[in-house]
Protein backbone atom coordinates (compact mmCIF):
# COMPACT_ATOMS: atom_id res chain seq x y z
CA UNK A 1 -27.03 -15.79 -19.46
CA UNK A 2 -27.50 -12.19 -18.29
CA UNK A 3 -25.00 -9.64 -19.04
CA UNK A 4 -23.64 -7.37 -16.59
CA UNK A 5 -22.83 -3.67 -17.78
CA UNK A 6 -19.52 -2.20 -15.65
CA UNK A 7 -18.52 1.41 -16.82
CA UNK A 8 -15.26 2.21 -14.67
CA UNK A 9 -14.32 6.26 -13.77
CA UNK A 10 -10.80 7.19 -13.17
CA UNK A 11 -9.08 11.18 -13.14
CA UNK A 12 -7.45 12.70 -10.96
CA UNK A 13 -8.52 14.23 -7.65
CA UNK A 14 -11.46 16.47 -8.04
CA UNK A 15 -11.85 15.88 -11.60
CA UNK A 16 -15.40 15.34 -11.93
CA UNK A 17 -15.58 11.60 -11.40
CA UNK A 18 -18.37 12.11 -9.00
CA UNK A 19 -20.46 14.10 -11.20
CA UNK A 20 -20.23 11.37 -14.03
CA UNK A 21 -21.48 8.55 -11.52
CA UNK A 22 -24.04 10.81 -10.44
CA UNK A 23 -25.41 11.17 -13.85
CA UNK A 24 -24.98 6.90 -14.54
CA UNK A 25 -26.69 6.67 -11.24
CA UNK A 26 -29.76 8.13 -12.73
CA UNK A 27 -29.76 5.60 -15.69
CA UNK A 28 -30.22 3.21 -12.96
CA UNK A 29 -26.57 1.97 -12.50
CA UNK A 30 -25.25 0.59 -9.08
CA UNK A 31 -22.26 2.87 -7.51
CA UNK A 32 -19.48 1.23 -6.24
CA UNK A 33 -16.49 3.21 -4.96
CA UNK A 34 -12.69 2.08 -4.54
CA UNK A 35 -12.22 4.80 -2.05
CA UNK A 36 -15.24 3.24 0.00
CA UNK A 37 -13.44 0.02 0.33
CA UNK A 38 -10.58 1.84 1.41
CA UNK A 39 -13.07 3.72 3.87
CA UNK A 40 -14.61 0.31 4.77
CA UNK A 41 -11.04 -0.93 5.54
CA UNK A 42 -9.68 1.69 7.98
CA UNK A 43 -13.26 1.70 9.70
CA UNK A 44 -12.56 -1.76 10.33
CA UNK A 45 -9.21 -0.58 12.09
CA UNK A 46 -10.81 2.69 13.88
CA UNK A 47 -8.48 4.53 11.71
CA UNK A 48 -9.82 8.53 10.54
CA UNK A 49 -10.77 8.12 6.96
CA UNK A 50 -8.39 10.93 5.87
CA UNK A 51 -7.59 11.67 2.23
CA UNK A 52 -3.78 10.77 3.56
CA UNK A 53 -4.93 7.69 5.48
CA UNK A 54 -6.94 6.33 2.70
CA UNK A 55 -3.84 6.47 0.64
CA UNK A 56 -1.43 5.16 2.99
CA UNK A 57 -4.10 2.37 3.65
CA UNK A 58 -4.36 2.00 -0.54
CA UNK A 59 -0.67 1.13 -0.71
CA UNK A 60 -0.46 -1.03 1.90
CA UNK A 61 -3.18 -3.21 0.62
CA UNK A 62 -1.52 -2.88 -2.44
CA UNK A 63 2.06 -3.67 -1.69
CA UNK A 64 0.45 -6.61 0.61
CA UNK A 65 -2.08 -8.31 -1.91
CA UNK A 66 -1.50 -7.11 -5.42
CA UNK A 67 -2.48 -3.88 -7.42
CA UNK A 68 -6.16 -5.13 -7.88
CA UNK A 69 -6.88 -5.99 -4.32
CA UNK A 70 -9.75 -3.31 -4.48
CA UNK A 71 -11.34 -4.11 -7.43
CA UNK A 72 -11.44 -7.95 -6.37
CA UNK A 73 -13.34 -6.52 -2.74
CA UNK A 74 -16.05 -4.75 -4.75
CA UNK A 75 -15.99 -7.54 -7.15
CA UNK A 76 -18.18 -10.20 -4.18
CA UNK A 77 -20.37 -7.38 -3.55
CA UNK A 78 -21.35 -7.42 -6.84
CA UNK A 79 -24.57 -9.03 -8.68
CA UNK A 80 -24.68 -10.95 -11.85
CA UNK A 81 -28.32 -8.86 -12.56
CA UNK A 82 -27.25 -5.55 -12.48
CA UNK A 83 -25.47 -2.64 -14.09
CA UNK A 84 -22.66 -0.83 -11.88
CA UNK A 85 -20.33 2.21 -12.12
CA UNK A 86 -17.47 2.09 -10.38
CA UNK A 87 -15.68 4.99 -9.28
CA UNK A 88 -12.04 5.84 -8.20
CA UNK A 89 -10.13 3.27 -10.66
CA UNK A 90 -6.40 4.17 -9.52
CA UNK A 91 -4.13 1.66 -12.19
CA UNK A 92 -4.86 -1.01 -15.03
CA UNK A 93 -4.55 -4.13 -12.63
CA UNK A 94 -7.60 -2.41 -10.88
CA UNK A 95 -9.33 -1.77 -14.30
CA UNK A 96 -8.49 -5.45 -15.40
């Protein structure tokens, strides 16, 4: 069976985490972003993708549908042929 490569980036705000998934997007790995499910989900809601809103938004999801409610939304988008990095890990049942 094919084996799928996930490298996961967490720090804290403005730590660099972009700059390392730049550089693992050049070694041809697919970018995924927790914060753009977050975005995705307060589009969906015609709410302003603030750095407060996506946080607010984060916790709610959260409190609603478990810790790793993110990580199970980029999870479907994801294909069994190719190598991702995911950015924007915020706890270990997201990581898991």
């Amino acid at each position: 069976g094919l084996k799928v490569l996930v490298i996961g980036i967490t720090g804290k705000y403005c730590a660099g985490k972009t700059t390392v998934c730049d550089c693992l997007k050049d070694k041809s790995f697919y970018y995924l972003s927790l914060s753009d499910a977050l975005r995705d989900e307060l589009k969906k809601h015609s709410i302003e993708p603030t750095r407060e809103n996506l946080i607010a938004k984060g916790n709610e999801l959260r409190k609603k549908e478990g810790n790793s409610v993110l990580s199970k939304i980029l999870i479907k988008k994801m294909d069994r042929d190719k190598n991702y990095v995911i950015d924007s890990l915020r706890n270990p049942d997201e990581i898991r």
